[in-house]
Protein backbone atom coordinates (compact mmCIF):
# COMPACT_ATOMS: atom_id res chain seq x y z
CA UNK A 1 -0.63 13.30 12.84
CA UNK A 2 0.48 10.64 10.44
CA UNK A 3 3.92 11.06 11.72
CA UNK A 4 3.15 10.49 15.45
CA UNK A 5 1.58 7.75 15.09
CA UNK A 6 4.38 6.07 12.64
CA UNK A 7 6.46 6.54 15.16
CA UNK A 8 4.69 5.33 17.84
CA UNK A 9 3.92 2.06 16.01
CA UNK A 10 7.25 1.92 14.90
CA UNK A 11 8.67 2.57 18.64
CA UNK A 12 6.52 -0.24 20.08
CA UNK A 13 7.61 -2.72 17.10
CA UNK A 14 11.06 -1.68 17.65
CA UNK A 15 11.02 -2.24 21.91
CA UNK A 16 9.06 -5.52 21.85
CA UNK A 17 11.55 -7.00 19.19
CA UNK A 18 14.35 -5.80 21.71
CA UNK A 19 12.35 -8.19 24.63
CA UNK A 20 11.03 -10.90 22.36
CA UNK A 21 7.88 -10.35 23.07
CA UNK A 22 5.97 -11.81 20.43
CA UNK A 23 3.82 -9.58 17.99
CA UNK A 24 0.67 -10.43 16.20
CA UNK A 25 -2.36 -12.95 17.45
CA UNK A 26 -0.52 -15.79 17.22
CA UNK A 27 -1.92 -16.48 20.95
CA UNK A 28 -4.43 -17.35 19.90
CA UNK A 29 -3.66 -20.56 19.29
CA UNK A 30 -1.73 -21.42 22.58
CA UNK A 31 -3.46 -23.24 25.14
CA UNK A 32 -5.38 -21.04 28.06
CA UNK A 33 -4.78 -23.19 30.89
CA UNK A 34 -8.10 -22.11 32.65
CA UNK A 35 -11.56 -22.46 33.70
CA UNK A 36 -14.61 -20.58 32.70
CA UNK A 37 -17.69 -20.23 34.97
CA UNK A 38 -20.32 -19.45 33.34
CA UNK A 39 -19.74 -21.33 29.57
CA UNK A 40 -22.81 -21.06 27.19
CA UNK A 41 -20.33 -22.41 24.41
CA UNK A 42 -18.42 -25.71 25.25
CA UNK A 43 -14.98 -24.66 26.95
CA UNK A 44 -12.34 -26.90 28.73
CA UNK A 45 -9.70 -26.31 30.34
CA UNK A 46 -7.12 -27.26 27.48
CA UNK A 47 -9.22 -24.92 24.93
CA UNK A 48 -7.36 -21.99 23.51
CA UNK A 49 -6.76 -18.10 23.81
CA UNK A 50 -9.31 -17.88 20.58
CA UNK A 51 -12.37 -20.02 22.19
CA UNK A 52 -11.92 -18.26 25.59
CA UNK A 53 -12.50 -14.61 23.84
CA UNK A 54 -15.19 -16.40 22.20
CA UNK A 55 -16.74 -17.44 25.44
CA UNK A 56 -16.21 -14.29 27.03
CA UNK A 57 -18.00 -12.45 23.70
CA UNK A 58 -21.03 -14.87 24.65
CA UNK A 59 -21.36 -13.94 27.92
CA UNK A 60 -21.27 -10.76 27.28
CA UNK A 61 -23.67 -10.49 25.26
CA UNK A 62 -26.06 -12.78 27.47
CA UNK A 63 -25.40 -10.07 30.09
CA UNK A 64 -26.28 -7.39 27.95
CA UNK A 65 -29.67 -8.84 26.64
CA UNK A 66 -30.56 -9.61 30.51
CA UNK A 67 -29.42 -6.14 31.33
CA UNK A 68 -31.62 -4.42 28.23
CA UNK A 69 -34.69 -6.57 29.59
CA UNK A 70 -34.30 -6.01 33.23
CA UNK A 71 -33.99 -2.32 32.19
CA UNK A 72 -36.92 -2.01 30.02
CA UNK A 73 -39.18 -3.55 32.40
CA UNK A 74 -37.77 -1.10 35.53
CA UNK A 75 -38.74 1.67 33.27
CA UNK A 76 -42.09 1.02 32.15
């Protein structure tokens, strides 16, 4: 098991080094470039990769509390 999976790590390092595709979460750093909707935490346009997944995490959670009411109250 240890070996399959060394080797597909080491496969997917190997092919995105070929392509120069970067590796790691670098991106995070690197502008977005786009809008959010629905922003409970301030986000602009300019804001990066790492703020954006924070935004999203938000969101998702505010959808999930809504979602736990709304079902709790449809059940009772």
């Amino acid at each position: 098991m240890i070996v399959v999976a060394w080797t597909i790590i080491h496969n997917t390092a190997v092919n995105l080094e070929k392509r120069h595709i970067a590796q790691g979460f670098g991106f995070l750093k690197t502008t977005a470039g786009f809008d959010i909707a629905q922003t409970p935490i301030e986000f602009a346009k300019d804001a990066n990769y790492g703020r954006a997944i924070l935004v999203g995490l938000a969101n998702t959670a505010i959808v999930a509390v809504i979602g736990v009411i709304c079902a709790t109250l449809s059940a009772s």
